[in-house]
Structure formats: C-alpha cells, structure tokens
C-alpha atoms as a PDB file:
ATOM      1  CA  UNK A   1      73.432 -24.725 -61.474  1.00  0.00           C
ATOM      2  CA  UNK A   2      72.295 -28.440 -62.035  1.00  0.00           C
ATOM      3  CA  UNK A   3      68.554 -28.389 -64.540  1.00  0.00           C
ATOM      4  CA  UNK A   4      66.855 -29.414 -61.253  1.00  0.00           C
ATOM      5  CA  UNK A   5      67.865 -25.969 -59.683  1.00  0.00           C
ATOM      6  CA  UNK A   6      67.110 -24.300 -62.346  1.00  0.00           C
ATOM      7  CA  UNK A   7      63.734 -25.757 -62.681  1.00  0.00           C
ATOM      8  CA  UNK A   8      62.543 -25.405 -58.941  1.00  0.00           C
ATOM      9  CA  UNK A   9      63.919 -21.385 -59.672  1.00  0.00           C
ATOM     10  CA  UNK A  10      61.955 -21.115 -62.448  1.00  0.00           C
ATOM     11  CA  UNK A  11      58.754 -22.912 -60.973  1.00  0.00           C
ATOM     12  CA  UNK A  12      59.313 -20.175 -57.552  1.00  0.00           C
ATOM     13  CA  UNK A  13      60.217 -17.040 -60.350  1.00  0.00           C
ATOM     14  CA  UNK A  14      56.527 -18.562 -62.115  1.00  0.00           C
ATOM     15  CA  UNK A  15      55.008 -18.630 -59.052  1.00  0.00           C
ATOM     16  CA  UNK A  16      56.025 -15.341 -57.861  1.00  0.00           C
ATOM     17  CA  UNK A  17      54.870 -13.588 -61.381  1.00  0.00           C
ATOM     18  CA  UNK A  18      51.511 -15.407 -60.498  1.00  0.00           C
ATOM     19  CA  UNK A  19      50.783 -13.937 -57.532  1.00  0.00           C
ATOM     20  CA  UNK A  20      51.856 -10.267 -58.253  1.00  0.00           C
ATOM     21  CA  UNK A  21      49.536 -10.981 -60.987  1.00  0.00           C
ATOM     22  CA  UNK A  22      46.469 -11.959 -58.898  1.00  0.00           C
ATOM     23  CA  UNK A  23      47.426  -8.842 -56.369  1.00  0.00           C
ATOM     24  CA  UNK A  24      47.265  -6.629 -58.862  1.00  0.00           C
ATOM     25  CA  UNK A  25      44.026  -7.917 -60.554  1.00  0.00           C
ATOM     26  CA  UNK A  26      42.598  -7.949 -56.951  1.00  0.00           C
ATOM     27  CA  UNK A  27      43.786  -4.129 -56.504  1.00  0.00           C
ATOM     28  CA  UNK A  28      42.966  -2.559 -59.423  1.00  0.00           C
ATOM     29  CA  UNK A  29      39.149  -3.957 -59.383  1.00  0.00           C
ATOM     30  CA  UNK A  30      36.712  -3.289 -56.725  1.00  0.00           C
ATOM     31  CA  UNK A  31      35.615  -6.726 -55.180  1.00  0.00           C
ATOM     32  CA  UNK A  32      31.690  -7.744 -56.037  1.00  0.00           C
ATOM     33  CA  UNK A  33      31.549  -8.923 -52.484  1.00  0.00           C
ATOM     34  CA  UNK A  34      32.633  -5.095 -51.205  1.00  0.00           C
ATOM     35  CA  UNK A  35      29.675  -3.369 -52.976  1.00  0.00           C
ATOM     36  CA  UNK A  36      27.480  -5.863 -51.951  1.00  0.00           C
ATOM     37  CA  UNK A  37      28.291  -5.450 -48.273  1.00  0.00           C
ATOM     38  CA  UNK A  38      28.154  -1.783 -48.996  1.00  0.00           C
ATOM     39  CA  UNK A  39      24.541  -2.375 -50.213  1.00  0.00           C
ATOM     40  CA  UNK A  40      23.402  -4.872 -46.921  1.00  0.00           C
ATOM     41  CA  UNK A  41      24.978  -2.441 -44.843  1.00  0.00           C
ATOM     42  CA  UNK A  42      23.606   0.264 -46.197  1.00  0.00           C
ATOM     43  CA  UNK A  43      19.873  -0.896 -45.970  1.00  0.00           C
ATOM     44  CA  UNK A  44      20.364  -2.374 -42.245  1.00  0.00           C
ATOM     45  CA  UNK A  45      21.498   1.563 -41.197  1.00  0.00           C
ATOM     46  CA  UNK A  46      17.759   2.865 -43.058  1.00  0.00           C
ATOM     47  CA  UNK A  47      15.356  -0.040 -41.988  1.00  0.00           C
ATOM     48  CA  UNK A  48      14.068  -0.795 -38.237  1.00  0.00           C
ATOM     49  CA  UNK A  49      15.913  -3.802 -37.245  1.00  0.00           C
ATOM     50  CA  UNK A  50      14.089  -4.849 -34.281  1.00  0.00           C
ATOM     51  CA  UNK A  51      11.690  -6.424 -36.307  1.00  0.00           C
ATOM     52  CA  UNK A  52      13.148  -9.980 -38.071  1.00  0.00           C
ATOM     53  CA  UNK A  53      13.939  -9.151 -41.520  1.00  0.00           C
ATOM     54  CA  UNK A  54      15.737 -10.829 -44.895  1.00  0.00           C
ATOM     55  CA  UNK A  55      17.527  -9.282 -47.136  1.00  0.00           C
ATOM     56  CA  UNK A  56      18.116 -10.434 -50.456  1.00  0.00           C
ATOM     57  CA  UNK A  57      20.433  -9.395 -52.918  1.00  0.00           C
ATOM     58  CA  UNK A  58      20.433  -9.987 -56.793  1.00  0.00           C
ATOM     59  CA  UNK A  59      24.174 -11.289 -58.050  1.00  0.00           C
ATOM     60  CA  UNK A  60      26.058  -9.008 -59.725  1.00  0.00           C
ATOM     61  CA  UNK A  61      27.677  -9.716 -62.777  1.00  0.00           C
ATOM     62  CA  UNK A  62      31.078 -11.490 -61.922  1.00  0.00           C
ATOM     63  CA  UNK A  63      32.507 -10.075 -64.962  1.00  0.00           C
ATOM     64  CA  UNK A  64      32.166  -6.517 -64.110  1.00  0.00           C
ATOM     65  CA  UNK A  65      35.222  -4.741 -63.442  1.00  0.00           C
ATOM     66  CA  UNK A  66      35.248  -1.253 -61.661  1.00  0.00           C
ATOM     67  CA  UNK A  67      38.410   0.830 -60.801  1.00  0.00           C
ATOM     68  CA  UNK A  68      38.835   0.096 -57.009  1.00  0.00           C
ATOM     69  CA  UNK A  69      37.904   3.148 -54.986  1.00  0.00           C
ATOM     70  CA  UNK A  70      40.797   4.971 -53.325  1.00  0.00           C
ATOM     71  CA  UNK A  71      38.081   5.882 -50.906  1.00  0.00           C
ATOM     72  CA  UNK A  72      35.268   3.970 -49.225  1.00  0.00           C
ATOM     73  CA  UNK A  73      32.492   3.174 -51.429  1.00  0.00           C
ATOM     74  CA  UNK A  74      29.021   5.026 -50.688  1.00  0.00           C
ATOM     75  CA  UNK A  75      25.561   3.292 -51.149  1.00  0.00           C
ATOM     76  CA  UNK A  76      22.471   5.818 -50.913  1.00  0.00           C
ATOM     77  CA  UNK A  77      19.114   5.617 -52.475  1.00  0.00           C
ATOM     78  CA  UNK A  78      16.712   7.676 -54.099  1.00  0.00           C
ATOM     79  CA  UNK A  79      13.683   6.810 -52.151  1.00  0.00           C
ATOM     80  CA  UNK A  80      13.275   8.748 -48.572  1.00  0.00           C
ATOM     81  CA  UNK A  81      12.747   5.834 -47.016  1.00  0.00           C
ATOM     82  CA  UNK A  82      13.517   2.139 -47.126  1.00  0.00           C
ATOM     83  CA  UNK A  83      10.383  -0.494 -46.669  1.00  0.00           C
ATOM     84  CA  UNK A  84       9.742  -4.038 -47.687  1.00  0.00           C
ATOM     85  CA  UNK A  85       9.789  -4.974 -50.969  1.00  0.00           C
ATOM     86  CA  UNK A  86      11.928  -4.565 -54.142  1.00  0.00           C
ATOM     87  CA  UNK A  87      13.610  -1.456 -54.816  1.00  0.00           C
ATOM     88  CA  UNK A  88      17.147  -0.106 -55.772  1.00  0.00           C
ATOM     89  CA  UNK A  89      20.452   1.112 -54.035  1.00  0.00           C
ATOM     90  CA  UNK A  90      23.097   2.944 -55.465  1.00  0.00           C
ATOM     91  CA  UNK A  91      26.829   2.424 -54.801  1.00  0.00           C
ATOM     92  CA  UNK A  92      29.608   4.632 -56.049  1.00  0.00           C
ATOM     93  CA  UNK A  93      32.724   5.588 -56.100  1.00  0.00           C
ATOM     94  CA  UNK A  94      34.107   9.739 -55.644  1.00  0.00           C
ATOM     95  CA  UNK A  95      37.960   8.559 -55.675  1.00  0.00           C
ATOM     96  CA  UNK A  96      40.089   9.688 -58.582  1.00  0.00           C
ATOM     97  CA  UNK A  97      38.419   7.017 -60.963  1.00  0.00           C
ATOM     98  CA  UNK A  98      34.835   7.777 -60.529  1.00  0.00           C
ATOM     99  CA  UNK A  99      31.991   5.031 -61.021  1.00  0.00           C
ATOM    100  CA  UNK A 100      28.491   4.757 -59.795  1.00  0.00           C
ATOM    101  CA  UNK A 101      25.492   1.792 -60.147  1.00  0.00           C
ATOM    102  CA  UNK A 102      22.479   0.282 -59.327  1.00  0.00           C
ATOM    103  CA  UNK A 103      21.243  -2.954 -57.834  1.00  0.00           C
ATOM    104  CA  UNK A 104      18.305  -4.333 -57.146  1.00  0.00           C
ATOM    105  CA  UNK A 105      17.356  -5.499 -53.504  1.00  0.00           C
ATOM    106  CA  UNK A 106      14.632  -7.297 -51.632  1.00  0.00           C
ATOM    107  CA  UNK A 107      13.508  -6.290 -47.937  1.00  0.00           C
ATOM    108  CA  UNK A 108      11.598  -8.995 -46.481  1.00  0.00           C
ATOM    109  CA  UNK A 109       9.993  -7.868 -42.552  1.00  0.00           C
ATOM    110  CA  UNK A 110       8.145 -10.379 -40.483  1.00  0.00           C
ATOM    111  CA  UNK A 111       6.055 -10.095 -37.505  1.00  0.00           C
ATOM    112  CA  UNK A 112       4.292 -12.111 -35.292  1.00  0.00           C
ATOM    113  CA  UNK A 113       0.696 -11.900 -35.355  1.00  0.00           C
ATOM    114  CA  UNK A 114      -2.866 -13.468 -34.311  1.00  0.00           C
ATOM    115  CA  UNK A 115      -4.301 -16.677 -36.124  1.00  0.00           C
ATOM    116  CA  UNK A 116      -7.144 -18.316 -35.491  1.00  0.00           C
ATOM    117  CA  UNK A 117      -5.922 -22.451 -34.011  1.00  0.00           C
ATOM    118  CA  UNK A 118      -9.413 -23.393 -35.276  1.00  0.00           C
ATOM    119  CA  UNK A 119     -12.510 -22.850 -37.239  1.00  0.00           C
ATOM    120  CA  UNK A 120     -14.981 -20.311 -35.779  1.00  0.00           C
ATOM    121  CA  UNK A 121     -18.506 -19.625 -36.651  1.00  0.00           C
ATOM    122  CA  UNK A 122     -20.299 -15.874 -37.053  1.00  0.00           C
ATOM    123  CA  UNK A 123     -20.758 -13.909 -34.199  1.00  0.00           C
ATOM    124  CA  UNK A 124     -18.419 -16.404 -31.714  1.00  0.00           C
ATOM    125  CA  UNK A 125     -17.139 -14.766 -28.959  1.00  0.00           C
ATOM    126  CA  UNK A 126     -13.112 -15.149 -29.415  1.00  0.00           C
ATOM    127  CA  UNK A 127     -11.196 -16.577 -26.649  1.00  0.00           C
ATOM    128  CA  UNK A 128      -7.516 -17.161 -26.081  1.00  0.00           C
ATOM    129  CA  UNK A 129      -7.855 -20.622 -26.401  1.00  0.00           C
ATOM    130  CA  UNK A 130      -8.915 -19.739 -29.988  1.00  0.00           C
ATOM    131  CA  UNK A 131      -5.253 -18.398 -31.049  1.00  0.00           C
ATOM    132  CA  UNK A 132      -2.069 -18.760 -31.508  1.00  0.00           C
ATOM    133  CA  UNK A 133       0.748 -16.062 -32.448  1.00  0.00           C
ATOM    134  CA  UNK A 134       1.995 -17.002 -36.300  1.00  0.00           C
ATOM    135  CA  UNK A 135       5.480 -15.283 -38.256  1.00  0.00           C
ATOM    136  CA  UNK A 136       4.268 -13.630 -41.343  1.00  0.00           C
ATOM    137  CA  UNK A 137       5.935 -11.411 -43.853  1.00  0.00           C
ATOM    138  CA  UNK A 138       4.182  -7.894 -43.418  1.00  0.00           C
ATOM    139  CA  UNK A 139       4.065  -7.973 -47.332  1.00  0.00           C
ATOM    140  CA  UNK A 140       0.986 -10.448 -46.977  1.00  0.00           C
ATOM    141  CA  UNK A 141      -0.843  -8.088 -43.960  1.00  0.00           C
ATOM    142  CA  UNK A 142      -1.721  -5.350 -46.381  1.00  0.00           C
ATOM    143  CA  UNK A 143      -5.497  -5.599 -44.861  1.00  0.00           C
ATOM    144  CA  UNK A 144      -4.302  -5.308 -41.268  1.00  0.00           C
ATOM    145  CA  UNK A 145      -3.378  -7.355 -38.121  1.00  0.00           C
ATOM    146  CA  UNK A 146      -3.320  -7.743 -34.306  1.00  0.00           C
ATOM    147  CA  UNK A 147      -0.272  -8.608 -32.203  1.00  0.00           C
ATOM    148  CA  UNK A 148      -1.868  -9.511 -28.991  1.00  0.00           C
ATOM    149  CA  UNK A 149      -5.331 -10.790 -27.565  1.00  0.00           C
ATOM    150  CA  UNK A 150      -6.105  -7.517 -26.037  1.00  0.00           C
ATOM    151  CA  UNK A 151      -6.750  -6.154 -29.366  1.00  0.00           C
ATOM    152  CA  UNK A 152     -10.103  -8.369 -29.577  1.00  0.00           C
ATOM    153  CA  UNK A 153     -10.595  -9.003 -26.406  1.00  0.00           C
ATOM    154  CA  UNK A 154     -14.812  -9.871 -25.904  1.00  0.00           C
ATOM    155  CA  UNK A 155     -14.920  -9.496 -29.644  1.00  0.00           C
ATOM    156  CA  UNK A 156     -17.183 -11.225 -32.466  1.00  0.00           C
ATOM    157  CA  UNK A 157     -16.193 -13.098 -35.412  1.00  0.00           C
ATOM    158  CA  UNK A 158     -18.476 -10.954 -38.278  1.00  0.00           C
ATOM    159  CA  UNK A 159     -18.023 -14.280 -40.333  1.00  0.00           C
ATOM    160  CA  UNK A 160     -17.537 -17.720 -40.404  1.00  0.00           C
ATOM    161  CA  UNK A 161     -14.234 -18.037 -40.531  1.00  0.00           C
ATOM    162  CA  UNK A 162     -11.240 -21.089 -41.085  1.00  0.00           C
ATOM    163  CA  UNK A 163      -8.856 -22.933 -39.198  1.00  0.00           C
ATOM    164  CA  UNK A 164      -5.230 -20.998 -39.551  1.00  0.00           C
ATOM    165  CA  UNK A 165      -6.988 -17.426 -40.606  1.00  0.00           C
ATOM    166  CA  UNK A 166      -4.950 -14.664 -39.903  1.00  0.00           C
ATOM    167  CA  UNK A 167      -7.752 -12.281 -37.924  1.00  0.00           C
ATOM    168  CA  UNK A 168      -7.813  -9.073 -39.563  1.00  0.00           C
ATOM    169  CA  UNK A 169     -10.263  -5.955 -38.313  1.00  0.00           C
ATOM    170  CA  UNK A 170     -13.258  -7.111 -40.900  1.00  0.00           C
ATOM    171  CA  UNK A 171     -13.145 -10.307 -39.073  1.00  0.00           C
ATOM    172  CA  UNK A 172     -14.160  -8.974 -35.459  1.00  0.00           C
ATOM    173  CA  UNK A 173     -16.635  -6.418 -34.114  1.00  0.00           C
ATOM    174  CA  UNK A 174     -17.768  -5.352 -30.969  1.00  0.00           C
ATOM    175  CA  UNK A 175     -20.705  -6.929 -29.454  1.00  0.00           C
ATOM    176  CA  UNK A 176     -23.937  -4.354 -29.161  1.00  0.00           C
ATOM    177  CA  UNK A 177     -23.948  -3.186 -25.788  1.00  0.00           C
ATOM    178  CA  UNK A 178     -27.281  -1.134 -27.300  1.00  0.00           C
ATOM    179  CA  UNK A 179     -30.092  -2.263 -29.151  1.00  0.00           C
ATOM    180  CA  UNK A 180     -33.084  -0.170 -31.015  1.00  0.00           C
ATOM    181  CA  UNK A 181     -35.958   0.789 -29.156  1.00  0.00           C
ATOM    182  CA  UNK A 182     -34.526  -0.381 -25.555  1.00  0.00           C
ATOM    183  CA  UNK A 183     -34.635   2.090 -22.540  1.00  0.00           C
ATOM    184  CA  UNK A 184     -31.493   4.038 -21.797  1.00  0.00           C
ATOM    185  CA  UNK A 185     -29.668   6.312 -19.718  1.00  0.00           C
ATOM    186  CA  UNK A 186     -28.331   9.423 -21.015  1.00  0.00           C
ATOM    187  CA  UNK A 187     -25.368  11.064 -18.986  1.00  0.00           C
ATOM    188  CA  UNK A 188     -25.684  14.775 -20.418  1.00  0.00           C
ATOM    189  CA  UNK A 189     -22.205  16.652 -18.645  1.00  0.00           C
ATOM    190  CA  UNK A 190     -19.808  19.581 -18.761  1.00  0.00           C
ATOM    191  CA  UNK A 191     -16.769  20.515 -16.195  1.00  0.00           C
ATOM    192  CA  UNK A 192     -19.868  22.570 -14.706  1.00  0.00           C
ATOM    193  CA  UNK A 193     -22.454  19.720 -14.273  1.00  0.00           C
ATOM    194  CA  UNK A 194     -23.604  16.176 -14.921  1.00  0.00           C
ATOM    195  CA  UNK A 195     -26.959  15.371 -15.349  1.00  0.00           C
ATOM    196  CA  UNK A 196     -28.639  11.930 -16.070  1.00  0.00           C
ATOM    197  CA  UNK A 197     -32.011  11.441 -17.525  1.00  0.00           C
ATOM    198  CA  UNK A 198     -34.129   8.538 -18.908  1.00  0.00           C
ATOM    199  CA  UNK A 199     -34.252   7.788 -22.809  1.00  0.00           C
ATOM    200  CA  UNK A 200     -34.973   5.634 -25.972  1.00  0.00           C
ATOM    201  CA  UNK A 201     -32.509   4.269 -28.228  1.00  0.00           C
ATOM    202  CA  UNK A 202     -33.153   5.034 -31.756  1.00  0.00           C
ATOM    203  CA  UNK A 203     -30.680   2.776 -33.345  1.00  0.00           C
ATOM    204  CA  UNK A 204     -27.975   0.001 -32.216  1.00  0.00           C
ATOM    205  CA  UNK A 205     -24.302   0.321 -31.240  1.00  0.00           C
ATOM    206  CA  UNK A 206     -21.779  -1.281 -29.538  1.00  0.00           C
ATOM    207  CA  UNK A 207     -19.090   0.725 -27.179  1.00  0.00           C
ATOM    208  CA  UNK A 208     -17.129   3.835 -28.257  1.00  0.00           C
ATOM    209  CA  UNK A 209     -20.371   4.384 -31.336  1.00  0.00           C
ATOM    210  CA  UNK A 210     -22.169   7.521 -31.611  1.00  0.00           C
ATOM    211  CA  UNK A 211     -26.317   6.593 -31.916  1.00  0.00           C
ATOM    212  CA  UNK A 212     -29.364   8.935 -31.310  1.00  0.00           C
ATOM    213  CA  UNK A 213     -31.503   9.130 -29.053  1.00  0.00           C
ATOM    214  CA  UNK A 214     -34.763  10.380 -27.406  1.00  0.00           C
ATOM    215  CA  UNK A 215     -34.602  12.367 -24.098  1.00  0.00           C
ATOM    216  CA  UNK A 216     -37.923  10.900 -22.905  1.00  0.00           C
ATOM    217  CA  UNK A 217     -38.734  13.848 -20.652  1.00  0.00           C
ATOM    218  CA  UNK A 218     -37.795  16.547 -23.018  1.00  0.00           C
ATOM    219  CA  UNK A 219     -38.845  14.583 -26.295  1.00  0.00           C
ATOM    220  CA  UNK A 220     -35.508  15.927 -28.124  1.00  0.00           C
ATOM    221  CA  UNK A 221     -33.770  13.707 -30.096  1.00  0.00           C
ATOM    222  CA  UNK A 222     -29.839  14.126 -29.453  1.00  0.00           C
ATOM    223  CA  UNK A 223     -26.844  12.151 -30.322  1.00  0.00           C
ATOM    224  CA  UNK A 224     -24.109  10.668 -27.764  1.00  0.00           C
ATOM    225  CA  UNK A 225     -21.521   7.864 -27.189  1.00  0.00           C
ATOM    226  CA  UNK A 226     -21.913   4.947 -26.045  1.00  0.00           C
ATOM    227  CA  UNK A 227     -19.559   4.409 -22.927  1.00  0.00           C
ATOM    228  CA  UNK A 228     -21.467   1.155 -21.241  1.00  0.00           C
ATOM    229  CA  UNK A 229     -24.187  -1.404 -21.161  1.00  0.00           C
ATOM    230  CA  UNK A 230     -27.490   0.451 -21.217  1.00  0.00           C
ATOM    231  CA  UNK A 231     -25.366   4.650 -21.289  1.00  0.00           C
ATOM    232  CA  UNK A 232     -25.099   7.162 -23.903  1.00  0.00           C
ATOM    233  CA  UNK A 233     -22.930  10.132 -22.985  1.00  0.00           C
ATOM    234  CA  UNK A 234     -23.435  13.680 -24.388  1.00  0.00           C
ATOM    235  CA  UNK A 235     -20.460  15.910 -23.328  1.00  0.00           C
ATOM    236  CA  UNK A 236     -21.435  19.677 -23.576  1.00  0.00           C
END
C-alpha cells in the first residue's frame, strides 16, 4: 500500500470515527429544538387559534444535555388554562432515563378593533366615517373594546377625544331619549293586559335605563324602562 493509500484510508477511517461520533452525541442527548417544538406545540393545542397570535420562546441553554427520551416527550402546564402573557410549560421525559423542566413562554393574541380616524369632540354623534378597524395585542385592551360599528351605533363621545384612540365603553354613551320633568307615556303590561297612561319623568335616561316616574292620573310614583323616545315600560 503506497503512503498516499494509506493516507486517503486513514482520512475515510477519521472520517468515519467522526461521524459515529456526532450520531452518537446526537442520540444520546435530546435535541433543544425537540423540546422547544414540544413547548409551541403544546401551547397551540391549549390556546384559541382563530385569533392571530405570537408565540415567543426564551432560548434554552445550548449546553444542556438531557438523556434522549425513548418515548415522546410531554409538555403540560400547571395553570388550567393558557392566556396571553408570560407563563411556564413543562416538558419531560417518563422513558427509562427520566428528566423534567421548565421554560418560560410568551403568548401574544391580537384582534382587530375600533379606532377613532380622527379627533372628536364631547357628545359627537359617531359615524362610520369616524373609524377605522386597527390590530392590537389584547394585552393593551384591558379596559375594553368594540369589534364592529354596531356596537356604538347612534352613540356619544362622553369626552373629547384624539385622533387614533382606541374607543373603549367610557368613551361612548347613549344619547337621552328622556329628559327630567318632560311628559311621558307609561306602558304598564302583563301576559293578561297592557295598559298605557300619561306621566312625568322624574329623572333622565337614555334606552334600556330604569328612571321613575309619576303616573299623572294616579299620582304614584313607579319605576320602569325605558324602551323608546318619550316610553317607560313597567312589566307586571
């Protein structure tokens, strides 16, 4: 055997050893990139995926070295349920070389919701013209949010309020469909009868609000709901 054969064997026997060496490191370690797709998986089974979402995973150490799981690797969690925000998952091993740990995650949900294309002043009626859907992360809607315009449809702005505001339920109200003091009808009913009378309104609301008022034949004051322009209901 000339030296260049035996060199090229010796570079192939090298190369050989090399490899066997790598296949072994990569069997007897479980791979950082299998627990984390344990973890990503594991989340996207708990979470409602038809909204858009993020997840975001902190690295994991690439020097850690776990026995690699004879059996598929399990990722649960402690908490009942999964929502945005941080929080940790567990992943671990019941093969013959048990193992178990914890990693951080982030859950990041976004929704489409109503923002205000341009400045409006207190108690402006708010039109369609006046907004424009927006993605936000849920994380920043902890005061509450509407999805479509028939949420505030024939609403009032209770403030004045800026260009790009994302309307939340302080921002609108009702307009009063009853002032204080003006002349109403009260629709007193049952499944037996329905009865309407003349009255006074004692105090100011707009629809769906309970006021009182004054039965102007009887005197009584009672209290009913206010189901239209100028109508307070009292179901019996």
């Amino acid at each position: 055997m000339t030296h260049e054969h035996i060199q090229t064997f010796l570079i192939s026997v090298l190369s050989l050893f090399l490899l066997s060496t790598e296949m072994l490191y990569a069997q007897e370690y479980q791979s950082i990139n299998s627990i984390q797709t344990a973890i990503t998986q594991f989340i996207e089974v708990n979470i409602d995926t038809t909204q858009e979402y993020e997840i975001q995973l902190n690295k994991l150490d690439s020097r850690l070295k776990l026995a690699n799981c004879s059996i598929p690797i399990e990722a649960y969690s402690n908490d009942k349920q999964i929502e945005a925000g941080i929080f940790s998952i567990g992943v671990r091993c019941n093969g013959k070389q048990k193992w178990s740990l914890f990693h951080s995650a982030k859950l990041t949900t976004y929704i489409n919701v109503l923002a205000l294309k341009q400045a409006l002043k207190r108690n402006t009626v708010i039109s369609q013209n006046n907004i424009a859907l927006v993605k936000k992360s849920t994380s920043k809607l902890r005061h509450g949010y509407f999805t479509n315009y028939q949420q505030i449809k024939n609403q009032l702005t209770t403030r004045n309020l800026r260009a790009g505001t994302i309307l939340q339920p302080l921002h609108v109200t009702h307009p009063q469909l009853i002032k204080k003091g003006e002349r109403v009808t009260i629709h007193a009913f049952s499944p037996s009868f329905s009865i309407k009378m003349p009255g006074k309104a004692l105090m100011s609301g707009s629809l769906g609000e309970q006021i009182r008022v004054k039965n102007n034949r009887s005197k009584k004051i009672i209290e009913g709901t206010i189901t239209k322009a100028g109508t307070v209901s009292v179901n019996y």
